[in-house]
Protein backbone atom coordinates (compact mmCIF):
# COMPACT_ATOMS: atom_id res chain seq x y z
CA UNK A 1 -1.53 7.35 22.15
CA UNK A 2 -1.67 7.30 26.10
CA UNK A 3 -3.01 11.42 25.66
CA UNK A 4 -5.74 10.46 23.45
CA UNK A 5 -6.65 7.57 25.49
CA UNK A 6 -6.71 10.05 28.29
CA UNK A 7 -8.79 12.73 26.16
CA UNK A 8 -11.60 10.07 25.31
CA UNK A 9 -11.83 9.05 28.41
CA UNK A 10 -12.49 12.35 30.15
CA UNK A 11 -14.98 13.50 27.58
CA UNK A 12 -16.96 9.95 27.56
CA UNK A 13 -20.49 10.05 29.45
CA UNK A 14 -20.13 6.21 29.94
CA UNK A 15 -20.27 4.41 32.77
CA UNK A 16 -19.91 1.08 33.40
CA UNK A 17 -22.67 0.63 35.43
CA UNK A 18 -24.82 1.61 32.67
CA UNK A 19 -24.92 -1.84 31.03
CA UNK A 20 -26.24 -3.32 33.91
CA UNK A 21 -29.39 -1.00 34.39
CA UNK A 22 -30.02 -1.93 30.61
CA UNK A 23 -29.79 -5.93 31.82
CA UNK A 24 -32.15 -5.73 34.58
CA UNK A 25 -34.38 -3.69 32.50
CA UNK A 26 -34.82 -6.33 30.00
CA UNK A 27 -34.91 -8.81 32.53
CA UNK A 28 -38.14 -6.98 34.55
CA UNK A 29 -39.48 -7.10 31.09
CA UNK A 30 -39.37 -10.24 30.37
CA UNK A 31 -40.52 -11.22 33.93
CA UNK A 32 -43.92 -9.49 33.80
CA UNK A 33 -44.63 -10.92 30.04
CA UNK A 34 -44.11 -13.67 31.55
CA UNK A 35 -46.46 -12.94 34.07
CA UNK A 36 -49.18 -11.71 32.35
CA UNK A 37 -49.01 -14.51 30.07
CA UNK A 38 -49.40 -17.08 33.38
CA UNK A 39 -52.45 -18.93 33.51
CA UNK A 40 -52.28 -17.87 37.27
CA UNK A 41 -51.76 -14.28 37.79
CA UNK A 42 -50.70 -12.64 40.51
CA UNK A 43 -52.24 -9.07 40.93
CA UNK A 44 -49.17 -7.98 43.49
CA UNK A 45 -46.54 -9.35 41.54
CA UNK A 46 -47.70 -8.10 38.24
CA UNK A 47 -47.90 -4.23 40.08
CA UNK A 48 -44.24 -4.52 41.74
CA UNK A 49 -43.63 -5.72 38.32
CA UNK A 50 -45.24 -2.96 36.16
CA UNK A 51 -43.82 -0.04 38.54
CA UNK A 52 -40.44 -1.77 38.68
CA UNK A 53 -40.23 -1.56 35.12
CA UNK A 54 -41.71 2.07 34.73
CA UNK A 55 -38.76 2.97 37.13
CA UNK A 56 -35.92 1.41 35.17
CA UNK A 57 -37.35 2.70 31.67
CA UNK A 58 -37.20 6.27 32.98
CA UNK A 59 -33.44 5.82 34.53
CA UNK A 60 -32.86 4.32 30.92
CA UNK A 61 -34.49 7.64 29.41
CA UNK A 62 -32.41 9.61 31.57
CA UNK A 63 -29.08 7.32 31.02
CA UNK A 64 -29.33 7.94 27.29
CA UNK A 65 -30.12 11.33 27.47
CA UNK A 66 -27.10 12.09 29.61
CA UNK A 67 -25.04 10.47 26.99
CA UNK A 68 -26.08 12.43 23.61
CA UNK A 69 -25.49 15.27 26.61
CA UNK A 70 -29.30 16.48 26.09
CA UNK A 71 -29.00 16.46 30.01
């Protein structure tokens, strides 16, 4: 059992880190829906926003890529 614990763990592409770039991804998401939907809009927000979340969809690309090893 402990060997093929071992095994699954050295072949795995995981990371635990990787569940937290998926969080704040959906949570820039939501944050610049939310403001563009604002009766109020901030241009500079909405552009930190909009390239914040254009960052974190590519390391999300990438992430998933390196885990179906395409990468």
């Amino acid at each position: 059992m402990f060997l093929a614990a071992e095994a699954a763990q050295a072949t795995s592409n995981f990371d635990g880190f990787d569940i937290f770039v998926i969080l704040f991804t959906i949570v820039i998401a939501i944050g610049v829906v939310r403001l563009l939907a604002a009766a109020k809009k901030n241009p500079f927000a909405i552009g930190f926003g909009l390239v914040s979340l254009i960052v974190f969809l590519i390391m999300d690309v990438v992430m998933v890529m390196h885990w179906v090893d395409k990468i």
